[in-house]
N, C-alpha and C. Protein backbone atom coordinates (compact mmCIF):
# COMPACT_ATOMS: atom_id res chain seq x y z
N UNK A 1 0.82 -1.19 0.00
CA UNK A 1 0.00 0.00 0.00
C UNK A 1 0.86 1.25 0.00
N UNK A 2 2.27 1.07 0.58
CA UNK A 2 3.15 2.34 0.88
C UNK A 2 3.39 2.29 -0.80
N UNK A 3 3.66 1.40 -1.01
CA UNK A 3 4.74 1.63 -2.26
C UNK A 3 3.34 2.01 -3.48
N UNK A 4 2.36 2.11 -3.62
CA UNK A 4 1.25 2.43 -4.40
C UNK A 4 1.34 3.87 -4.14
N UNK A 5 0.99 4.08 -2.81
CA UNK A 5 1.00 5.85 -2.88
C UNK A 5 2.28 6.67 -3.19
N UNK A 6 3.43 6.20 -2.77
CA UNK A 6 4.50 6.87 -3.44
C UNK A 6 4.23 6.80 -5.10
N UNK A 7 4.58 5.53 -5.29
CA UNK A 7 4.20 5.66 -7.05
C UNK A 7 2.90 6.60 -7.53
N UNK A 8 1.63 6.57 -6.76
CA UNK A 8 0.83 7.38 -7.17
C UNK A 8 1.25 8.73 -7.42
N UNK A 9 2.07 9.30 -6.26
CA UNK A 9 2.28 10.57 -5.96
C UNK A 9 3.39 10.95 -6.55
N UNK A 10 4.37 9.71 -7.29
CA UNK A 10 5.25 10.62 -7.99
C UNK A 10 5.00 10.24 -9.75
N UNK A 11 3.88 9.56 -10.03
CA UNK A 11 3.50 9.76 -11.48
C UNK A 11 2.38 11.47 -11.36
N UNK A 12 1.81 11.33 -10.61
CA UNK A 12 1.10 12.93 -10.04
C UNK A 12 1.84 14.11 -9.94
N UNK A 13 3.17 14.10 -9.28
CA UNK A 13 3.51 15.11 -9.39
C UNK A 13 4.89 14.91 -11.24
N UNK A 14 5.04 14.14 -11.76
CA UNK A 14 5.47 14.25 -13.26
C UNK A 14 4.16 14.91 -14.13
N UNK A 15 3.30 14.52 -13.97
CA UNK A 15 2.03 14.95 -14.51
C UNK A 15 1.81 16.45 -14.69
N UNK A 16 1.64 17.06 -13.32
CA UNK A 16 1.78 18.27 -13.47
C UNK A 16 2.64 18.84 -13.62
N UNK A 17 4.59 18.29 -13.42
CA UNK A 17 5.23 19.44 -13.64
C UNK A 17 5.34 19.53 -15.36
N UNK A 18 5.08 18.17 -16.28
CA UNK A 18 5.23 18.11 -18.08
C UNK A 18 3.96 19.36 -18.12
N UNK A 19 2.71 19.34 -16.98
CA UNK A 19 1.53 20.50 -17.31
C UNK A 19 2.11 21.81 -17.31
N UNK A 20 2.99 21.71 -16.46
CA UNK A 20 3.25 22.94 -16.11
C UNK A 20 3.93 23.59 -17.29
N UNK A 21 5.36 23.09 -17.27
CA UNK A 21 6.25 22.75 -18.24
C UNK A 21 5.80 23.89 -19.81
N UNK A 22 4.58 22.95 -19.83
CA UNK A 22 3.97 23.10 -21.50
C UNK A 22 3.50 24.28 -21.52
N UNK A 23 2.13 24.82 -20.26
CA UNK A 23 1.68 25.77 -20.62
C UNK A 23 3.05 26.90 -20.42
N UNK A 24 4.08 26.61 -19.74
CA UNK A 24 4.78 27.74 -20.14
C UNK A 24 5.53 28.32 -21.36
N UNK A 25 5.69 27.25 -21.58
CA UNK A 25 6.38 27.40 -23.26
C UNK A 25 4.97 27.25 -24.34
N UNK A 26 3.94 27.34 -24.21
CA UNK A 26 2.86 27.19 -25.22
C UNK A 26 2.51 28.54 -25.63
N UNK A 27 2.70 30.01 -24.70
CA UNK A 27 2.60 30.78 -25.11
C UNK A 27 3.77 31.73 -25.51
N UNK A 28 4.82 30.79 -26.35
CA UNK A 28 6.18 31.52 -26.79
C UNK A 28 6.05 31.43 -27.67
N UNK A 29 5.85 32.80 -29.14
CA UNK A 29 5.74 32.42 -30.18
C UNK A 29 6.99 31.67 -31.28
N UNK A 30 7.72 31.58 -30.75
CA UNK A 30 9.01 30.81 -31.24
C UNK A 30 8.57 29.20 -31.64
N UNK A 31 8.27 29.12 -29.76
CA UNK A 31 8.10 27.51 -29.75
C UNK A 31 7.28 26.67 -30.54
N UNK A 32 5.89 27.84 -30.39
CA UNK A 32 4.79 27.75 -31.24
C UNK A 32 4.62 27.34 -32.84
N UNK A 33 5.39 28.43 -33.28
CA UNK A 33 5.83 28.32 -35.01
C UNK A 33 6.59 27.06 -34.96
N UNK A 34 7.91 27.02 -34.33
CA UNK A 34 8.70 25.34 -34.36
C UNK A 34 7.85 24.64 -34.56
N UNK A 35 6.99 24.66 -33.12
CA UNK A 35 6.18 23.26 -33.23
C UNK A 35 4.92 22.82 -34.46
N UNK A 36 4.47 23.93 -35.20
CA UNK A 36 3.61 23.81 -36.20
C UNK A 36 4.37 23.23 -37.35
N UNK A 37 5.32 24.39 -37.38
CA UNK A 37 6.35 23.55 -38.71
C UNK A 37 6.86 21.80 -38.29
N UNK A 38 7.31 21.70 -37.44
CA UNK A 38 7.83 20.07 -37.09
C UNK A 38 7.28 19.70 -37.34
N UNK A 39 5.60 19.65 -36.68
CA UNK A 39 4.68 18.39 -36.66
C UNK A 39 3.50 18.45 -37.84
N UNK A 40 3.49 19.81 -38.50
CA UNK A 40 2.55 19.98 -39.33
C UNK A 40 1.21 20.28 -39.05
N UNK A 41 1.17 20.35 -37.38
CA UNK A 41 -0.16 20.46 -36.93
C UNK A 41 -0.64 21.57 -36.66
N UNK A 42 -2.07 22.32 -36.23
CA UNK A 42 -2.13 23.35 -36.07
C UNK A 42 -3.06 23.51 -35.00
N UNK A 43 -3.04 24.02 -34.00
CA UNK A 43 -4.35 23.45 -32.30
C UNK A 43 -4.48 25.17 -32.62
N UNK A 44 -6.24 24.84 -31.98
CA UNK A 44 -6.21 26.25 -31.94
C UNK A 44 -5.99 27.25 -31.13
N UNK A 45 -5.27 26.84 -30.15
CA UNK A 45 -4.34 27.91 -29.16
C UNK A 45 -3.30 28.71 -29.76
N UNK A 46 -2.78 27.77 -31.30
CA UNK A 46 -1.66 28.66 -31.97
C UNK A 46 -2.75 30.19 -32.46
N UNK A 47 -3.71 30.07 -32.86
CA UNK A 47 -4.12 31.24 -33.33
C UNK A 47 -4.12 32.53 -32.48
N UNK A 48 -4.88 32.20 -31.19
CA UNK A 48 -4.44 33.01 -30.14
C UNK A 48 -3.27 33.11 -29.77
N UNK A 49 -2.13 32.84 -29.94
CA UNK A 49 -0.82 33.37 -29.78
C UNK A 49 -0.31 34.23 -30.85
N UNK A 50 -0.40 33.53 -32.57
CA UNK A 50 -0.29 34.41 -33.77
C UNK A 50 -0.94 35.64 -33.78
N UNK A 51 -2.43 35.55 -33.76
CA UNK A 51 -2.93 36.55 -33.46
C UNK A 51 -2.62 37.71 -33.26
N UNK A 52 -2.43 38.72 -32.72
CA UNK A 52 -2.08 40.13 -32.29
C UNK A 52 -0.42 40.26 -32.26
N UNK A 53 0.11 39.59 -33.08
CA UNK A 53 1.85 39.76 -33.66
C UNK A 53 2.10 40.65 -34.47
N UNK A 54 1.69 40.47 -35.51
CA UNK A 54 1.43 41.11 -37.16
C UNK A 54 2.41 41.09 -37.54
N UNK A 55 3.50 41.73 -37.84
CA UNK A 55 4.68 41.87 -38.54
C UNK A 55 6.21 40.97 -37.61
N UNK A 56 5.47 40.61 -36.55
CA UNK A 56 6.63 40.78 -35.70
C UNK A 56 6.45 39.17 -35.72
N UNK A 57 5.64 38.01 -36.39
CA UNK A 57 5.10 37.25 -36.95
C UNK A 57 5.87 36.44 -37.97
N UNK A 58 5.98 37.57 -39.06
CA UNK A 58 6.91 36.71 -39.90
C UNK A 58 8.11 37.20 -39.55
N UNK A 59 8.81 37.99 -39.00
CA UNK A 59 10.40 38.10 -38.23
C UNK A 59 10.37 36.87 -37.46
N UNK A 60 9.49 36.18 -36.93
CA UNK A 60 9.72 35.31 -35.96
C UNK A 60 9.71 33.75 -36.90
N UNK A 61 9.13 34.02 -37.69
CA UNK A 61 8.69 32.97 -39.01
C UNK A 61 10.01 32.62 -39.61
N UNK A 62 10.55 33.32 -40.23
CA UNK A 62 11.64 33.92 -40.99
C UNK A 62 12.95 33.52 -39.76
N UNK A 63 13.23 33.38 -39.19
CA UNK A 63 14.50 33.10 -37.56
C UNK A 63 14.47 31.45 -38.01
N UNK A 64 12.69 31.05 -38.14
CA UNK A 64 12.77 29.54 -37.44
C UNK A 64 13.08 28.76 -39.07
N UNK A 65 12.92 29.71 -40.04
CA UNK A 65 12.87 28.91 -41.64
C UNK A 65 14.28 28.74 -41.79
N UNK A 66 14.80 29.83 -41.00
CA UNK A 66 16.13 30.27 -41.47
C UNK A 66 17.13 28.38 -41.31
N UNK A 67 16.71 28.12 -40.32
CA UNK A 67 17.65 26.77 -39.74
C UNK A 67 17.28 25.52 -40.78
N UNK A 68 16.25 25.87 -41.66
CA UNK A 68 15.46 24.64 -42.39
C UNK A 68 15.73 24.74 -43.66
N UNK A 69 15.61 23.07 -44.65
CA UNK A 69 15.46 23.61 -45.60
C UNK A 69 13.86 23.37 -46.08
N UNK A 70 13.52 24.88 -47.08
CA UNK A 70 12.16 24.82 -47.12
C UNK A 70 11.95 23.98 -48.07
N UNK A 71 10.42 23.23 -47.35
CA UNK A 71 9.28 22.31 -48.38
C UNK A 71 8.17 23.22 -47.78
N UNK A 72 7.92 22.41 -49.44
CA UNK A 72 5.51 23.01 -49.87
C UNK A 72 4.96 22.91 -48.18
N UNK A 73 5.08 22.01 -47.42
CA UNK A 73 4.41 22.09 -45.97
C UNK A 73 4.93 22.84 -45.71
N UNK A 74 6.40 23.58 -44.97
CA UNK A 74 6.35 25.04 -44.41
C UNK A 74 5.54 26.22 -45.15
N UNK A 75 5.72 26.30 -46.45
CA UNK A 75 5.24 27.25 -47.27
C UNK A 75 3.74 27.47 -46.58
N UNK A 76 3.17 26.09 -46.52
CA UNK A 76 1.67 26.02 -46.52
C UNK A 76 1.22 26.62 -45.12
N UNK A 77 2.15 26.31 -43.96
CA UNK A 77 1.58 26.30 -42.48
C UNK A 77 2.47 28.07 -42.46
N UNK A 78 3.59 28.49 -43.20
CA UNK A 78 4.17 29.90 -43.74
C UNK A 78 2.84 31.20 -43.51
N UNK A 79 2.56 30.34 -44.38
CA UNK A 79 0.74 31.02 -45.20
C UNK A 79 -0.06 31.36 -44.10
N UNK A 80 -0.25 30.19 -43.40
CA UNK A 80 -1.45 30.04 -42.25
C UNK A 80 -1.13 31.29 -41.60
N UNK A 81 0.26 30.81 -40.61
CA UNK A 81 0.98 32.08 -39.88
C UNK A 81 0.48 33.17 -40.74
N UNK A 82 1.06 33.47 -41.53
CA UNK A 82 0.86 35.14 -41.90
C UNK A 82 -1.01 35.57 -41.86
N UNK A 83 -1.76 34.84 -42.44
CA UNK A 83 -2.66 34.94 -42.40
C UNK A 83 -3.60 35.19 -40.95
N UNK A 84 -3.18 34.70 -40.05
CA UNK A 84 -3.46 34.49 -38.59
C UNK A 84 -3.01 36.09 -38.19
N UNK A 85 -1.76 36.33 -38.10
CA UNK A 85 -1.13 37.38 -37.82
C UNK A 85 -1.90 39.27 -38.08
N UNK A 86 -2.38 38.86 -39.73
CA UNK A 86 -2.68 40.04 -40.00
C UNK A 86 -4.36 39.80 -39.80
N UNK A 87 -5.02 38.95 -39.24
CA UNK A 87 -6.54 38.64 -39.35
C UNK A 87 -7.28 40.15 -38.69
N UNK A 88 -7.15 40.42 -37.77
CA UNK A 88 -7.80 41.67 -36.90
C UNK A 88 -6.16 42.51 -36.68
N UNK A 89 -5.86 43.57 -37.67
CA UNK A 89 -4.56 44.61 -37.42
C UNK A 89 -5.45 45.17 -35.91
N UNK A 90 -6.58 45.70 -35.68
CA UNK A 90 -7.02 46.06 -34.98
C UNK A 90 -6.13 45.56 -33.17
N UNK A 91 -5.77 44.07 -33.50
CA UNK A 91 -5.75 43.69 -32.11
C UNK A 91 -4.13 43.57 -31.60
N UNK A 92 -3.25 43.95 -32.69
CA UNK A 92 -2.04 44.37 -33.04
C UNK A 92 -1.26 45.26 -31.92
N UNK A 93 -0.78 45.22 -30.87
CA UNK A 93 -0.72 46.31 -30.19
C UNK A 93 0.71 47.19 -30.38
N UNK A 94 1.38 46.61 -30.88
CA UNK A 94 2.65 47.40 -31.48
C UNK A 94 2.46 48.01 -33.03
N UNK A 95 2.12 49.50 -33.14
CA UNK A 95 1.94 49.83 -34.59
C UNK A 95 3.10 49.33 -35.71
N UNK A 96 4.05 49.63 -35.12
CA UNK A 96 5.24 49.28 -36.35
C UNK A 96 4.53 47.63 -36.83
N UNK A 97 4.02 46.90 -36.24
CA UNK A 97 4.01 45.73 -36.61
C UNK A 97 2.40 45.12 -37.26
N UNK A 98 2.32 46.47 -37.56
CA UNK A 98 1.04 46.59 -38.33
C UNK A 98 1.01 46.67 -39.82
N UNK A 99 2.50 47.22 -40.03
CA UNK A 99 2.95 47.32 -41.04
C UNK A 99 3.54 45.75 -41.79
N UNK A 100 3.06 45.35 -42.67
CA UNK A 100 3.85 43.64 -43.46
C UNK A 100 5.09 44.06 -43.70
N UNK A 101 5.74 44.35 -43.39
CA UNK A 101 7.33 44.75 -43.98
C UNK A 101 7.71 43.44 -44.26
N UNK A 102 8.09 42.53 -43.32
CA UNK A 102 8.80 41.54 -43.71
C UNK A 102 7.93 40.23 -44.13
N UNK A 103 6.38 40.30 -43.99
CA UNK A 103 5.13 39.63 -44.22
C UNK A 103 5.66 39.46 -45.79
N UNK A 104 5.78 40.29 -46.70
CA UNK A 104 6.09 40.80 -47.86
C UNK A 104 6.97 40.20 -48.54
N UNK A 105 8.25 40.46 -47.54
CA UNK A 105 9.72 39.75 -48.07
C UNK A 105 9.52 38.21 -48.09
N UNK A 106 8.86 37.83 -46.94
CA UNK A 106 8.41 36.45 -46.82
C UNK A 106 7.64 35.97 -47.70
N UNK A 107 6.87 36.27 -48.40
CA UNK A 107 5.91 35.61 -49.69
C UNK A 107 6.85 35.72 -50.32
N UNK A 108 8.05 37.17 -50.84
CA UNK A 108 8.59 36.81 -51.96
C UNK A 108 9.27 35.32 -51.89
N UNK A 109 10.12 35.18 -51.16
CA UNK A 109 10.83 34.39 -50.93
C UNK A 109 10.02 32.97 -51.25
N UNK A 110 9.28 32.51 -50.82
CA UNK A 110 8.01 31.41 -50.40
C UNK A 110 7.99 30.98 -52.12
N UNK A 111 7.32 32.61 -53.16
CA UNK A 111 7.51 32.76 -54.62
C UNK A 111 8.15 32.02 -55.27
N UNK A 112 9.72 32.44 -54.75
CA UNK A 112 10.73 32.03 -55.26
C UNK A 112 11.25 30.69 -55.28
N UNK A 113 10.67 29.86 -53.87
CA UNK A 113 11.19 28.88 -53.75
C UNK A 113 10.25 27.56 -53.98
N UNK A 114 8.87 27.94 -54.96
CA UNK A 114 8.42 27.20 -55.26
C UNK A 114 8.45 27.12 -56.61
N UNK A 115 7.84 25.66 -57.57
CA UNK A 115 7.13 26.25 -58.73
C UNK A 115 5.66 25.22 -58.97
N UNK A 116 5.60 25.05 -57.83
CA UNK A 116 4.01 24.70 -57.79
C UNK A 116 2.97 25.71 -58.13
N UNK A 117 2.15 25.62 -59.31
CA UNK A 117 1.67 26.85 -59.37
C UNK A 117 0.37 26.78 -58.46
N UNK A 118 0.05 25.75 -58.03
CA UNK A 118 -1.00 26.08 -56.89
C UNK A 118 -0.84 26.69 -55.81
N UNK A 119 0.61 26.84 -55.20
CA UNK A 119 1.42 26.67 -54.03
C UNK A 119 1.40 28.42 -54.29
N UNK A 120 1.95 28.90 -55.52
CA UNK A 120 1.92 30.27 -56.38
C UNK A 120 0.70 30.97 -55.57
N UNK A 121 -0.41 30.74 -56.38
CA UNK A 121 -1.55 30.92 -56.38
C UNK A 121 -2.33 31.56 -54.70
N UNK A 122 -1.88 30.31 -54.12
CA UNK A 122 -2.38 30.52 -52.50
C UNK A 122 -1.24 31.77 -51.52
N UNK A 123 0.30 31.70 -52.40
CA UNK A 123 1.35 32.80 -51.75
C UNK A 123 0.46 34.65 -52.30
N UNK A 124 0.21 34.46 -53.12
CA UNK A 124 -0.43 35.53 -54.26
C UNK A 124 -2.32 35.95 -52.93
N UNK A 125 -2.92 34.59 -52.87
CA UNK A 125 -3.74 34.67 -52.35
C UNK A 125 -3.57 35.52 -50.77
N UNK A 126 -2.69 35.04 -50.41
CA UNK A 126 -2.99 35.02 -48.79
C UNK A 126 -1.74 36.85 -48.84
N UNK A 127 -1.39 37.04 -49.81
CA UNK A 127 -0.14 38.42 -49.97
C UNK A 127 -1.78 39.91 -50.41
N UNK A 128 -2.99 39.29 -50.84
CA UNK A 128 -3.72 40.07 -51.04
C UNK A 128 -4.72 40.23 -49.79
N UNK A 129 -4.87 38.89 -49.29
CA UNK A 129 -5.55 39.04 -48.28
C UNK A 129 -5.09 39.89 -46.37
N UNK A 130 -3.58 39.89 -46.88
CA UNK A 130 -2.75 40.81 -45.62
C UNK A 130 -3.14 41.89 -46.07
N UNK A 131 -2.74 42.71 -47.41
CA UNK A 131 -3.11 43.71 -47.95
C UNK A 131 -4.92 44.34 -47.95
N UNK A 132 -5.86 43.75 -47.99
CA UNK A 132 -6.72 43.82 -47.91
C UNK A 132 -7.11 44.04 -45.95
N UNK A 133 -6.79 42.91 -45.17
CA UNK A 133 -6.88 43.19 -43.65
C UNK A 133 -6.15 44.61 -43.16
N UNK A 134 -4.97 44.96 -43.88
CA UNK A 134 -4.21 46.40 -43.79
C UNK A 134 -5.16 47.31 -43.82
N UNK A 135 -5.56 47.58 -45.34
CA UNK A 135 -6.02 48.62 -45.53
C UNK A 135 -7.49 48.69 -45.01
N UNK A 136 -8.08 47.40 -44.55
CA UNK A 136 -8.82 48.16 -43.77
C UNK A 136 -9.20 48.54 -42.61
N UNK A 137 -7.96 48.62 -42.16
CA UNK A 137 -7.39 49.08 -40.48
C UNK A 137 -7.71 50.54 -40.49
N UNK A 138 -8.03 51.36 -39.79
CA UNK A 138 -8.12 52.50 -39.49
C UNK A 138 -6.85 53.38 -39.51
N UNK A 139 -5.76 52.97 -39.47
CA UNK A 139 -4.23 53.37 -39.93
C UNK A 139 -4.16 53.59 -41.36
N UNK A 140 -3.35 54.49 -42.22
CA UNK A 140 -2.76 54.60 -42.83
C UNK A 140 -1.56 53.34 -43.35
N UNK A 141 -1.80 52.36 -44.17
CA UNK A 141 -0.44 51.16 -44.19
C UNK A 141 0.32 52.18 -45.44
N UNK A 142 1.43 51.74 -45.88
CA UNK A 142 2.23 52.04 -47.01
C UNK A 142 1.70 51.23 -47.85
N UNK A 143 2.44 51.02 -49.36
CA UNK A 143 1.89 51.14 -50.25
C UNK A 143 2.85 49.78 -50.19
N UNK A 144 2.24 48.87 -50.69
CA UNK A 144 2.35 47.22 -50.05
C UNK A 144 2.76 46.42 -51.28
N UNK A 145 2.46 47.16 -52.50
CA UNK A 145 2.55 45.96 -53.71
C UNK A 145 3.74 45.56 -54.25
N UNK A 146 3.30 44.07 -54.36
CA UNK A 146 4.64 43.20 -54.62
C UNK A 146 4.26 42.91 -56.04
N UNK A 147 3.98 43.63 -57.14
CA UNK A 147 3.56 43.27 -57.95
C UNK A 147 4.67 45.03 -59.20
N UNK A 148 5.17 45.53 -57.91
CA UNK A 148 5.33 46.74 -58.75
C UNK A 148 7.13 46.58 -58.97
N UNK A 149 7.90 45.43 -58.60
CA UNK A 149 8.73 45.23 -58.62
C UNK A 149 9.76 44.91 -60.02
């Protein structure tokens, strides 16, 4: 009976400290992006972390690609991120990062390193749809087109 409650009490306390553990690193957007790109998965707690980043999003995107070499799945979960990021500029609380500066550089790149033209298509898609969430922020954005190059 002794040796049950010790074992109880020390699979109980592993339990909570892996709980603990997680929720602390679950709201690091570093860890977050890693872990989407590794596993390919996407929970929807990542959105609430992407969420209110905006620019500061794909700088953080862009750190974790940097170590990889890119495939069509980063590109794709790439996409998601950015898309997540610029959904409500409204909830954005750093202005500079309201701005796509590097949102921008990041599709080019994404562009470049595909030639799936579906893969095209959805970088093109989701580069109009930041542009579109921009401008209709109550801010002033700059003049965004990757098309004038």
């Amino acid at each position: 009976m002794k040796i049950f409650l010790v074992w109880s009490a020390s699979i109980g306390l592993f339990l909570f400290h892996t709980t603990i553990a997680y929720c602390q690193s679950g709201n690091d957007p570093r860890h977050v992006i890693e872990r989407m790109l590794e596993k390919g998965l996407i929970e929807g707690h990542d959105s609430k972390v992407i969420g209110p980043m905006g620019d500061a999003a794909s700088v953080t995107l862009t750190k974790v690609l940097a170590a990889r070499n890119l495939r069509s799945e980063d590109i794709d979960t790439g996409l998601w991120i950015l898309a997540q990021a610029f959904a409500d500029p409204h909830m954005i609380p750093n202005a500079a990062d309201r701005e796509p500066r590097t949102a921008h550089l990041l599709l080019r790149y994404f562009e470049f390193s595909t030639t799936d033209p579906q893969l095209k298509q959805r970088i093109g898609e989701t580069g109009k749809y930041i542009d579109e969430k921009c401008a209709a922020h109550d801010e002033p954005c700059r003049d965004r087109s990757r098309s004038s190059q």
